[in-house]
C-alpha atoms as a PDB file:
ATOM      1  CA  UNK A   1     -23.551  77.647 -15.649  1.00  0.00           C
ATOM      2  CA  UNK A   2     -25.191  79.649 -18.905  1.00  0.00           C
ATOM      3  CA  UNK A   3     -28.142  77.389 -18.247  1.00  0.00           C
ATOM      4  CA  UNK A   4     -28.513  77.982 -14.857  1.00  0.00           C
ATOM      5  CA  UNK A   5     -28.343  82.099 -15.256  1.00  0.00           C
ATOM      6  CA  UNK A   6     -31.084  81.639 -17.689  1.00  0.00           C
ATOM      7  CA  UNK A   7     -33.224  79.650 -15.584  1.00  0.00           C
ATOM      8  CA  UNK A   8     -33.249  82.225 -12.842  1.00  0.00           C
ATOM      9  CA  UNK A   9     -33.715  85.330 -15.354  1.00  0.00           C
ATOM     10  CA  UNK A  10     -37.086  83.456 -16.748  1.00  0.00           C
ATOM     11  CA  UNK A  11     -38.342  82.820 -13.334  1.00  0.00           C
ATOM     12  CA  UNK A  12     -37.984  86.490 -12.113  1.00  0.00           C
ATOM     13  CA  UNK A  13     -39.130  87.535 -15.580  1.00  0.00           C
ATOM     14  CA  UNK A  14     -42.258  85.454 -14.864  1.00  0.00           C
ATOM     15  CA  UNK A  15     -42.816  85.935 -11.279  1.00  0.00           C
ATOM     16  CA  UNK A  16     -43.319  89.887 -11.906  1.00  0.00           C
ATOM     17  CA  UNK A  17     -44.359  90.666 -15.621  1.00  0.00           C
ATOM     18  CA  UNK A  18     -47.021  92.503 -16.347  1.00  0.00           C
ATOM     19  CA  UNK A  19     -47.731  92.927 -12.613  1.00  0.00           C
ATOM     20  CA  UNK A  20     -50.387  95.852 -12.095  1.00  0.00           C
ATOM     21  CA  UNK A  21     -50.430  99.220  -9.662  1.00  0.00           C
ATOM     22  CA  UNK A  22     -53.940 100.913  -9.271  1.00  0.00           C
ATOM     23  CA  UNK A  23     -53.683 104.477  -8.085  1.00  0.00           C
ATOM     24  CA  UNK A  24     -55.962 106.635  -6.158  1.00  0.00           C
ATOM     25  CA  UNK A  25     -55.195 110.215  -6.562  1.00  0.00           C
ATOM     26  CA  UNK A  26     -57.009 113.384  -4.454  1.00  0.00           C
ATOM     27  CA  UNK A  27     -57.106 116.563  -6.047  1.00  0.00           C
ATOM     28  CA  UNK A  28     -57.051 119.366  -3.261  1.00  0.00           C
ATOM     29  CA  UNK A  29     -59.266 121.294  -5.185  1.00  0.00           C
ATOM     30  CA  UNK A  30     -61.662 118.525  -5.830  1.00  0.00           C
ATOM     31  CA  UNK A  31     -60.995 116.505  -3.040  1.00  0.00           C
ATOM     32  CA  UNK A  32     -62.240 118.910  -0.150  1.00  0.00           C
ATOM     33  CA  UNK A  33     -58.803 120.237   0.725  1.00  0.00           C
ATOM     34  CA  UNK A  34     -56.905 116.681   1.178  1.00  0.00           C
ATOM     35  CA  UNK A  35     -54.481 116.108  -1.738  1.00  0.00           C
ATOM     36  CA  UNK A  36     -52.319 113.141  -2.448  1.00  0.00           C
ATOM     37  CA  UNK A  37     -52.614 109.529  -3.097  1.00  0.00           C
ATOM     38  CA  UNK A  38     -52.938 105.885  -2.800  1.00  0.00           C
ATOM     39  CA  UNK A  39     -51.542 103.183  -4.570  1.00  0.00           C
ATOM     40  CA  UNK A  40     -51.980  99.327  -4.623  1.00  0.00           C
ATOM     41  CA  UNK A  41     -49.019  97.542  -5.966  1.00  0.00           C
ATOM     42  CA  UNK A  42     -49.328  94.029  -7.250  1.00  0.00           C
ATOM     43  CA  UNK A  43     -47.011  91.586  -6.763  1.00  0.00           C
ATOM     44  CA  UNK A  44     -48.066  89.510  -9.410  1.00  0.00           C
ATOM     45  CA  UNK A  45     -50.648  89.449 -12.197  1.00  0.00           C
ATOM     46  CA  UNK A  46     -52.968  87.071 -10.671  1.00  0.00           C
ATOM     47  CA  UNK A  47     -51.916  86.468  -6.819  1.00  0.00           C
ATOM     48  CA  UNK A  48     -53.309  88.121  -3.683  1.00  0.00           C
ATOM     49  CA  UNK A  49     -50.083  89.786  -2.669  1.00  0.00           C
ATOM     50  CA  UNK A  50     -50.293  93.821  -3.027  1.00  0.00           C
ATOM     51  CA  UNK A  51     -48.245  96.631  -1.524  1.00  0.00           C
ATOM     52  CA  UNK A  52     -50.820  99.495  -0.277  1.00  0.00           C
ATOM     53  CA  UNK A  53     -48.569 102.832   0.117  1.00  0.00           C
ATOM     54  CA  UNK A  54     -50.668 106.233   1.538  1.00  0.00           C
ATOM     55  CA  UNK A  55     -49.108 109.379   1.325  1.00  0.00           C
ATOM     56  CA  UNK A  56     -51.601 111.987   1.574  1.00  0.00           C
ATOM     57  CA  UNK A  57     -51.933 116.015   3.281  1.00  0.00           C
ATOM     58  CA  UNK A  58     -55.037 116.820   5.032  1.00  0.00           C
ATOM     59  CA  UNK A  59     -53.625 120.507   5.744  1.00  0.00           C
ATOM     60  CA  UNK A  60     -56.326 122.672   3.177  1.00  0.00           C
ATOM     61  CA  UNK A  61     -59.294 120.536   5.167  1.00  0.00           C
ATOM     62  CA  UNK A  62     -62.005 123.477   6.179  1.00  0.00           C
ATOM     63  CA  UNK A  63     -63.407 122.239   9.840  1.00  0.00           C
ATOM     64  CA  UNK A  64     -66.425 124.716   8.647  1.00  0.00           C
ATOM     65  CA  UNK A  65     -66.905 122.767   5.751  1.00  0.00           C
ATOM     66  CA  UNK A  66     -66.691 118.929   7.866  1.00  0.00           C
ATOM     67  CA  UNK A  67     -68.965 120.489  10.318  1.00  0.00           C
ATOM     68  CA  UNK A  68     -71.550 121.510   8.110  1.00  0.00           C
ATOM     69  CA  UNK A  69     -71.459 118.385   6.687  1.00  0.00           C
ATOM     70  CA  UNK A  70     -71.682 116.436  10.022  1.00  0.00           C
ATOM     71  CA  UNK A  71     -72.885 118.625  13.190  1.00  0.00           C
ATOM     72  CA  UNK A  72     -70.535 116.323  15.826  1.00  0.00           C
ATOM     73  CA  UNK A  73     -67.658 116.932  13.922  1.00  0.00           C
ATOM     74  CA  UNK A  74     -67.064 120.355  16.185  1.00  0.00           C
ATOM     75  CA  UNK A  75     -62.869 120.052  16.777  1.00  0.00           C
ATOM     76  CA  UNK A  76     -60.256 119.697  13.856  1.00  0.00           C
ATOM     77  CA  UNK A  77     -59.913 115.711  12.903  1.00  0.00           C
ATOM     78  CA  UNK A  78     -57.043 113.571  14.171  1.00  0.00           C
ATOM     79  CA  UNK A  79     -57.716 110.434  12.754  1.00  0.00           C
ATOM     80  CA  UNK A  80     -59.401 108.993   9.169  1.00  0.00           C
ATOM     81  CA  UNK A  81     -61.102 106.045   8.206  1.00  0.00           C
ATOM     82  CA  UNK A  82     -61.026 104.432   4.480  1.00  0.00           C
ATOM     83  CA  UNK A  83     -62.145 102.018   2.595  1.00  0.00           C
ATOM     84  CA  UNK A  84     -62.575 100.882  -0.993  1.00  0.00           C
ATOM     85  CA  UNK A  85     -66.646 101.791  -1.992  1.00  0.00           C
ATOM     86  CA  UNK A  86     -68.147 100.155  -5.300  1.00  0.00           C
ATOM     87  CA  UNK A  87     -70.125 102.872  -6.743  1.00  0.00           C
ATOM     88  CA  UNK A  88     -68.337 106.071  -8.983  1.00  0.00           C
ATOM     89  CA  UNK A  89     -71.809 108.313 -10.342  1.00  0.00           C
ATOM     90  CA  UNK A  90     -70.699 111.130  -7.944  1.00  0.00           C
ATOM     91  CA  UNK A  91     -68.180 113.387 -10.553  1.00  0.00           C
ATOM     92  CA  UNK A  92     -67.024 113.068 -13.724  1.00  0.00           C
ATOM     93  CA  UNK A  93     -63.603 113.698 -12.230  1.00  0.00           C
ATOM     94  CA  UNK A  94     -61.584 111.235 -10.923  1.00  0.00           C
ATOM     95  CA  UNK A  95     -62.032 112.600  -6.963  1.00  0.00           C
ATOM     96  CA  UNK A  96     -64.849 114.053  -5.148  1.00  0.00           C
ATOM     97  CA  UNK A  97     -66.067 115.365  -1.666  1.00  0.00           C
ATOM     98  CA  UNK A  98     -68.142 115.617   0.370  1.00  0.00           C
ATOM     99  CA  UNK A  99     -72.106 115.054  -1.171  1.00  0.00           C
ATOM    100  CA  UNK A 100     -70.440 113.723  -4.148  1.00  0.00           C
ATOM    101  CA  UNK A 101     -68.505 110.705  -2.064  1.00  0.00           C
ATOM    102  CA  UNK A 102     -72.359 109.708  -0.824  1.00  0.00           C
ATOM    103  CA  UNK A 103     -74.023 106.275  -0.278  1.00  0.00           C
ATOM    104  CA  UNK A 104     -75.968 106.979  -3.478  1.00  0.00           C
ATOM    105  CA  UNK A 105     -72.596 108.234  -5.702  1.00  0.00           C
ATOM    106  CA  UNK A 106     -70.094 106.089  -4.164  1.00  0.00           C
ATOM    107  CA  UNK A 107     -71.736 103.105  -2.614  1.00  0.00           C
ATOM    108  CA  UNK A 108     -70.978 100.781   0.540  1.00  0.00           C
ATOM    109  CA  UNK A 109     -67.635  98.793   1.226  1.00  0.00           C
ATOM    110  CA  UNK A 110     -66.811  95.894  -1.392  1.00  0.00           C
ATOM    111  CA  UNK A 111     -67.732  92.982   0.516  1.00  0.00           C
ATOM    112  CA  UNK A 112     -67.872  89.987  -2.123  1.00  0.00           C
ATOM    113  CA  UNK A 113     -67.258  87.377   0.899  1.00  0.00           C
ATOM    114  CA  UNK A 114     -70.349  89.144   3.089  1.00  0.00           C
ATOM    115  CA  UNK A 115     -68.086  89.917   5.946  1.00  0.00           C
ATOM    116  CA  UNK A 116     -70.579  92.247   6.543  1.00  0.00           C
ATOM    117  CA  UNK A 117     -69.348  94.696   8.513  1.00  0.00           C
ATOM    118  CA  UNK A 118     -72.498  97.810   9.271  1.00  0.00           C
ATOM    119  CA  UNK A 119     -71.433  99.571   6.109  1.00  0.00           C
ATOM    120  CA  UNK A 120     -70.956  96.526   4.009  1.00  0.00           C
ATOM    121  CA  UNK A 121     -72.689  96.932   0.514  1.00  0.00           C
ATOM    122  CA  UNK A 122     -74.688  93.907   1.509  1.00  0.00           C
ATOM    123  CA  UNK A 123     -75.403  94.815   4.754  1.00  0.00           C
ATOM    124  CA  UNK A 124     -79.259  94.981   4.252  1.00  0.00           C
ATOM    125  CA  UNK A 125     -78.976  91.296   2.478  1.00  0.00           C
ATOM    126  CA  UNK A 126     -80.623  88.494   5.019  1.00  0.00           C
ATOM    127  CA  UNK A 127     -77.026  86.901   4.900  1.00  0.00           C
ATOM    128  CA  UNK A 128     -75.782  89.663   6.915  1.00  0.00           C
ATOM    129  CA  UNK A 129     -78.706  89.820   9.360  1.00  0.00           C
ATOM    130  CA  UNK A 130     -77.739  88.911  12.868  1.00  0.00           C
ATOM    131  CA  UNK A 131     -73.662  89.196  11.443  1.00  0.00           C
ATOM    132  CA  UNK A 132     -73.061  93.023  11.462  1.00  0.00           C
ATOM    133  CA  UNK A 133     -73.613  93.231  15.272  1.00  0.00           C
ATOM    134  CA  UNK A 134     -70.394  90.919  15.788  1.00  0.00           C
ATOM    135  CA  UNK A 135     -68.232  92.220  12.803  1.00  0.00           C
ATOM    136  CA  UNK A 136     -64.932  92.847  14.417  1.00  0.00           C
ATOM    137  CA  UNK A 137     -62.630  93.974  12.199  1.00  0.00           C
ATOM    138  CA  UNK A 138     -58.959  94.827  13.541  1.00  0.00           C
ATOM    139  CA  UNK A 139     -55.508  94.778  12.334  1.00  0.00           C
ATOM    140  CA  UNK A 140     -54.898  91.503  15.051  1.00  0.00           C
ATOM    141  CA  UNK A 141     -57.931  89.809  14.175  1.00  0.00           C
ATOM    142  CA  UNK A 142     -57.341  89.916  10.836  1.00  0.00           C
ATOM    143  CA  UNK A 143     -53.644  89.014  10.569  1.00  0.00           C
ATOM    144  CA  UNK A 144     -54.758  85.705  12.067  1.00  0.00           C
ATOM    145  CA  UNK A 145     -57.916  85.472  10.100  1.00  0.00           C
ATOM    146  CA  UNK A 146     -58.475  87.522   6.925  1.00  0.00           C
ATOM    147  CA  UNK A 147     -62.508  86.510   6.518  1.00  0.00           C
ATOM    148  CA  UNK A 148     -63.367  88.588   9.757  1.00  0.00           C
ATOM    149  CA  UNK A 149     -62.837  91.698   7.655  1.00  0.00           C
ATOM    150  CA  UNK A 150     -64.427  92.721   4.411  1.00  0.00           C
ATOM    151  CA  UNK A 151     -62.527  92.883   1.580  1.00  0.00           C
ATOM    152  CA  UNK A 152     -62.425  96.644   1.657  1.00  0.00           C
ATOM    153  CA  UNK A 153     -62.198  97.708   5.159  1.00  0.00           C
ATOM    154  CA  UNK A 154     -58.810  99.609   4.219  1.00  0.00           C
ATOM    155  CA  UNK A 155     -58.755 100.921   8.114  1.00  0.00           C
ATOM    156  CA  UNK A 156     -60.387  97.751   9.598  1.00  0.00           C
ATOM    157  CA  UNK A 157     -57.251  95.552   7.956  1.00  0.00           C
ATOM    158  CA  UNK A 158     -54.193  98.158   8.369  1.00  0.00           C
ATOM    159  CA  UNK A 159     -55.663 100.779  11.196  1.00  0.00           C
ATOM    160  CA  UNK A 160     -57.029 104.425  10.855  1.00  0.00           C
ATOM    161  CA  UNK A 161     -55.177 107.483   9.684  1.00  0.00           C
ATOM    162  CA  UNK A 162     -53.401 109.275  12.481  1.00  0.00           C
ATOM    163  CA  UNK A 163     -52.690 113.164  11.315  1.00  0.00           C
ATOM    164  CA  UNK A 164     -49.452 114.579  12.872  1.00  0.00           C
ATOM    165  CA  UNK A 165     -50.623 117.561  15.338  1.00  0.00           C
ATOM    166  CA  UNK A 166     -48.414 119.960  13.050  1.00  0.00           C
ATOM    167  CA  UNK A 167     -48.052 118.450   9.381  1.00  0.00           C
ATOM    168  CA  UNK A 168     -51.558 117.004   9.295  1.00  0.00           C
ATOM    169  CA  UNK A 169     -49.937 114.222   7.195  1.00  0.00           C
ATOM    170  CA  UNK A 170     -50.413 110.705   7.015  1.00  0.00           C
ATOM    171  CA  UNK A 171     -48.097 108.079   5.205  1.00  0.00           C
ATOM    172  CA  UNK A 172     -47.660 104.586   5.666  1.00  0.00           C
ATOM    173  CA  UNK A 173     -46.779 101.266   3.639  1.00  0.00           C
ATOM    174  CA  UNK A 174     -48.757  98.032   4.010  1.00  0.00           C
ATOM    175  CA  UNK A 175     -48.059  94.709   2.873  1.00  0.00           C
ATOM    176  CA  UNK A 176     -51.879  92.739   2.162  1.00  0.00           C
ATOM    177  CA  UNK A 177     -51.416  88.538   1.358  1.00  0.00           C
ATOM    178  CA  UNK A 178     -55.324  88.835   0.859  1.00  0.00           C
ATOM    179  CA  UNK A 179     -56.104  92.028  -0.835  1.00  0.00           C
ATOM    180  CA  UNK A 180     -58.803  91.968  -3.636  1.00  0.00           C
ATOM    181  CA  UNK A 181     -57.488  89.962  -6.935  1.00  0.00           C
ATOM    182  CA  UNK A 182     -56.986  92.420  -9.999  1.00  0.00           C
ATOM    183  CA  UNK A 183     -59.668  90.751 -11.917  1.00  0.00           C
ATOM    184  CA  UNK A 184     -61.965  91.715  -9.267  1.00  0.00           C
ATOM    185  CA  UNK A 185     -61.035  95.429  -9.043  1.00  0.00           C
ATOM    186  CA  UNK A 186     -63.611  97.984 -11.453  1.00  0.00           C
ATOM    187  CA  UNK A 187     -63.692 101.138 -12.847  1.00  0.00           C
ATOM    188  CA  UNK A 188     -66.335 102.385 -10.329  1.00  0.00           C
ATOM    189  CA  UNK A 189     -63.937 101.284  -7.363  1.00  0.00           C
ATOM    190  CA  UNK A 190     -62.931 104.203  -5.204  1.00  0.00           C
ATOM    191  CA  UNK A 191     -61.786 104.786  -1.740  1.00  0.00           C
ATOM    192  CA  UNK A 192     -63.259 107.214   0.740  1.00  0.00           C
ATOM    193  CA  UNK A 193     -61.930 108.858   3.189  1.00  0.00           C
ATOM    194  CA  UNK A 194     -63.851 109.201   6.360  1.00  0.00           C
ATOM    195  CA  UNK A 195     -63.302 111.866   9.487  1.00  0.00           C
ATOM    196  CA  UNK A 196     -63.522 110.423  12.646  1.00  0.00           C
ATOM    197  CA  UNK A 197     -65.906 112.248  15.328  1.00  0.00           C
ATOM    198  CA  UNK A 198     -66.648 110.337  18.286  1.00  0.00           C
ATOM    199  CA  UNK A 199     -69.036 107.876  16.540  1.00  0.00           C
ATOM    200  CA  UNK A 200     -69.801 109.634  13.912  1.00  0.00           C
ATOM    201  CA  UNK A 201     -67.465 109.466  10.345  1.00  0.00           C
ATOM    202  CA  UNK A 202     -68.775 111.824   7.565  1.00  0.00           C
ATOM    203  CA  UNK A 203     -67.413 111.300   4.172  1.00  0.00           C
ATOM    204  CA  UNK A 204     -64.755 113.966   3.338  1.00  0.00           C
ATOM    205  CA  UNK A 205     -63.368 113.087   0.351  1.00  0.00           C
ATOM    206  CA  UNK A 206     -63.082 110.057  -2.464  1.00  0.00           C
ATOM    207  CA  UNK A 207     -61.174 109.134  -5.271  1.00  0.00           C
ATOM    208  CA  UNK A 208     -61.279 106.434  -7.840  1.00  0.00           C
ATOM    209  CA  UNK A 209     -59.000 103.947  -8.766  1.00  0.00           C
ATOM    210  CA  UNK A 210     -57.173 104.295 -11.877  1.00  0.00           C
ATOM    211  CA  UNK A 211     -54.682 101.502 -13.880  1.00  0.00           C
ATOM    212  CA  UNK A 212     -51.236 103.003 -13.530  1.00  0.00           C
ATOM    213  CA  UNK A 213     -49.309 100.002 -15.605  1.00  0.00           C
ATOM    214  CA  UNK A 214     -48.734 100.325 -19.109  1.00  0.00           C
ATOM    215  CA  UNK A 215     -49.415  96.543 -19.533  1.00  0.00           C
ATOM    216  CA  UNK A 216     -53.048  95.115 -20.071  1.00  0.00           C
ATOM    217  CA  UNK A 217     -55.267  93.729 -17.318  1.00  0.00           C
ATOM    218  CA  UNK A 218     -55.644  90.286 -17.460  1.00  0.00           C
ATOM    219  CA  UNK A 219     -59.180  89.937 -17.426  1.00  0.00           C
ATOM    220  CA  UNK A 220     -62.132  92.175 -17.651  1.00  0.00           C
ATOM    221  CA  UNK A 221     -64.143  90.234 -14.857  1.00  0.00           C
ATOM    222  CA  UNK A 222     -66.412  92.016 -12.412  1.00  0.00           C
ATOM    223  CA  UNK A 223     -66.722  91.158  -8.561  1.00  0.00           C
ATOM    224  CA  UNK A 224     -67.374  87.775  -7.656  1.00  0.00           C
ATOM    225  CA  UNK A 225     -71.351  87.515  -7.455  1.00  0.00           C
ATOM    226  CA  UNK A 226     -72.241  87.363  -3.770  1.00  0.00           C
ATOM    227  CA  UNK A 227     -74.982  84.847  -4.156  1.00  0.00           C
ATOM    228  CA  UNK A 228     -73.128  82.122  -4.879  1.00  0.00           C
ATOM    229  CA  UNK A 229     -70.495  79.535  -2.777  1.00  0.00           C
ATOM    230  CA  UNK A 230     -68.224  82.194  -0.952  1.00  0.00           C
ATOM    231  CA  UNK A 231     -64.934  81.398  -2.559  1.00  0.00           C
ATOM    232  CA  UNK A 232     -62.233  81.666  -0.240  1.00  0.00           C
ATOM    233  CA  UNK A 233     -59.558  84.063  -0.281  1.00  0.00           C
ATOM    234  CA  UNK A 234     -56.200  82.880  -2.429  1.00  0.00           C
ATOM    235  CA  UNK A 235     -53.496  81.531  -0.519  1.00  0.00           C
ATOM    236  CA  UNK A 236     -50.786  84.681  -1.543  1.00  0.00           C
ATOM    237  CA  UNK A 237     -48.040  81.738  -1.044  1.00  0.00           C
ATOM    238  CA  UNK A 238     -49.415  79.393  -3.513  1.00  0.00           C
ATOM    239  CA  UNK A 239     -50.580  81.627  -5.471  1.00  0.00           C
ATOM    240  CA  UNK A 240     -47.718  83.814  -5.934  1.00  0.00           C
ATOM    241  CA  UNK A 241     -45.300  80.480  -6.173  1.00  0.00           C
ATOM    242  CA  UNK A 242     -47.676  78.763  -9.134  1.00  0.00           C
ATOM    243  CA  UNK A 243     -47.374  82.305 -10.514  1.00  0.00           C
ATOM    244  CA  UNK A 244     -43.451  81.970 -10.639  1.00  0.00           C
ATOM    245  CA  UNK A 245     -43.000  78.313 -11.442  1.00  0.00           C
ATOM    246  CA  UNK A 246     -45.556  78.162 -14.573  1.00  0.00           C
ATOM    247  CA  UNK A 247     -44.300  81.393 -16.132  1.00  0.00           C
ATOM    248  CA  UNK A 248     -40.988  80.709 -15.458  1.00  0.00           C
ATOM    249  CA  UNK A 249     -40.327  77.111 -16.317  1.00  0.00           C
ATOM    250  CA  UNK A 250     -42.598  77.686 -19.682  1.00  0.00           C
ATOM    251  CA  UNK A 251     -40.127  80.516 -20.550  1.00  0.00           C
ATOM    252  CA  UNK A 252     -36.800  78.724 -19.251  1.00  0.00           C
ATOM    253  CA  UNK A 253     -37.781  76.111 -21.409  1.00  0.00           C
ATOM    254  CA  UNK A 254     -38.224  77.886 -24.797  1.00  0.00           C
ATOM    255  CA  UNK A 255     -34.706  79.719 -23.468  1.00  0.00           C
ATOM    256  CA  UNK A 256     -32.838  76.476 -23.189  1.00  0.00           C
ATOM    257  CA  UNK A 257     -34.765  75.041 -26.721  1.00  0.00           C
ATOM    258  CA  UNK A 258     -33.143  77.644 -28.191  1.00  0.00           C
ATOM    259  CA  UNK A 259     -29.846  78.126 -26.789  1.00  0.00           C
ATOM    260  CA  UNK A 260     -28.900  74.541 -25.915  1.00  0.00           C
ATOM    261  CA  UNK A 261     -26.856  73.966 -29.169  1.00  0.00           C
ATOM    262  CA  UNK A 262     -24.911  76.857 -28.022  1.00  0.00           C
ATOM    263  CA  UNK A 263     -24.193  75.613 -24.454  1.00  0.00           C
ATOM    264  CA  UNK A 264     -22.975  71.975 -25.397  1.00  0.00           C
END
């Protein structure tokens, strides 16, 4: 019985130590009137299962100011894109707006996989020529197949922003089996926020990412390098349960090494 209570304390101690939570946080002030944040919760250390939770205000957006910036943005916007961009040379602080969320100071979408969606950062690469045409990102397509979207299509993979008429709010929780591995996650990573007019979707506001767990990252790798094999994406299953059973068994173990002259 003693052994068996250990056993399943190491394997939930394993399954969830040192798991990591990246938070995105928009500074009214900073962030062109849109204040709260976004957060990426790992499962694990080293899987591909992550909670993404939104909870952000759009209220202190200026229309004068989105207009200016974009001349078809004339009505008050309803719905927001966002993704996660690879560039951060914007601001020194740790959110932005407007010319300082640009293709130059924030990038194009992480696309290590070459999805290549039209705003994927390798989108003028010749593997993407003749792909961006048919990129078809969608919450259906990619819940049956996760390589139709790039990696950081945030609103391609979980759907657009949708402001309340009065609040202006947006919240939601999302459950990603494929999001981006914490090893491949960078200091420069931040996500945009996009306004949707018509066909048009001016950058409003960014913010970068920022390690919220006290416990070290695992590695210090960068992105995978697009010119090589496409790897594909981690099975979250398989990863998560080789995760669980390596930790856990190799700390059950020393557990029952220990204690076992105590349990006979």
């Amino acid at each position: 019985m003693h052994a068996l209570s250990f056993l399943t304390l190491a394997l939930v101690a394993g399954s969830s130590a040192n798991a990591q939570t990246y938070t995105y946080t928009f500074d009214k002030t900073a962030a062109g009137g849109i204040t709260g944040t976004i957060k990426v919760k790992y499962a694990t250390p080293t899987g591909s299962n992550a909670t993404v939770m939104a909870d952000l205000d759009f209220s202190g957006v200026s229309l004068a100011n989105i207009t200016k910036a974009e001349p078809l943005c004339t009505t008050e916007p309803t719905q927001y894109s966002w993704h996660i961009h690879v560039k951060w040379n914007g601001t020194a602080a740790s959110s932005g707006s407007f010319s300082e969320c640009s293709l130059a100071a924030a990038g194009n979408h992480y696309d290590p996989l070459k999805a290549c969606g039209p705003n994927s950062e390798y989108a003028a690469a010749a593997d993407c020529t003749g792909k961006t045409a048919a990129y078809a990102c969608a919450p259906s397509a990619y819940a049956t197949n996760p390589l139709v979207c790039e990696k950081g299509d945030l609103s391609g993979k979980f759907g657009k922003f949708m402001l309340g008429e009065a609040a202006k709010k947006a919240s939601g929780s999302w459950v990603d089996t494929n999001y981006p591995l914490v090893s491949e996650n960078t200091a420069q990573w931040n996500v945009i926020l996009h306004a949707v007019c018509g066909t048009a979707a001016p950058r409003i506001a960014c913010a970068v990412g920022k390690l919220e767990s006290s416990a070290p990252s695992p590695t210090t790798t960068t992105s995978p390098t697009p010119t090589t094999a496409a790897t594909p994406t981690p099975s979250p299953i398989t990863s998560s349960r080789n995760a669980v059973t390596v930790s856990g068994v190799v700390v059950a173990a020393s557990l029952l090494t220990m204690l076992g002259p105590m349990l006979l």
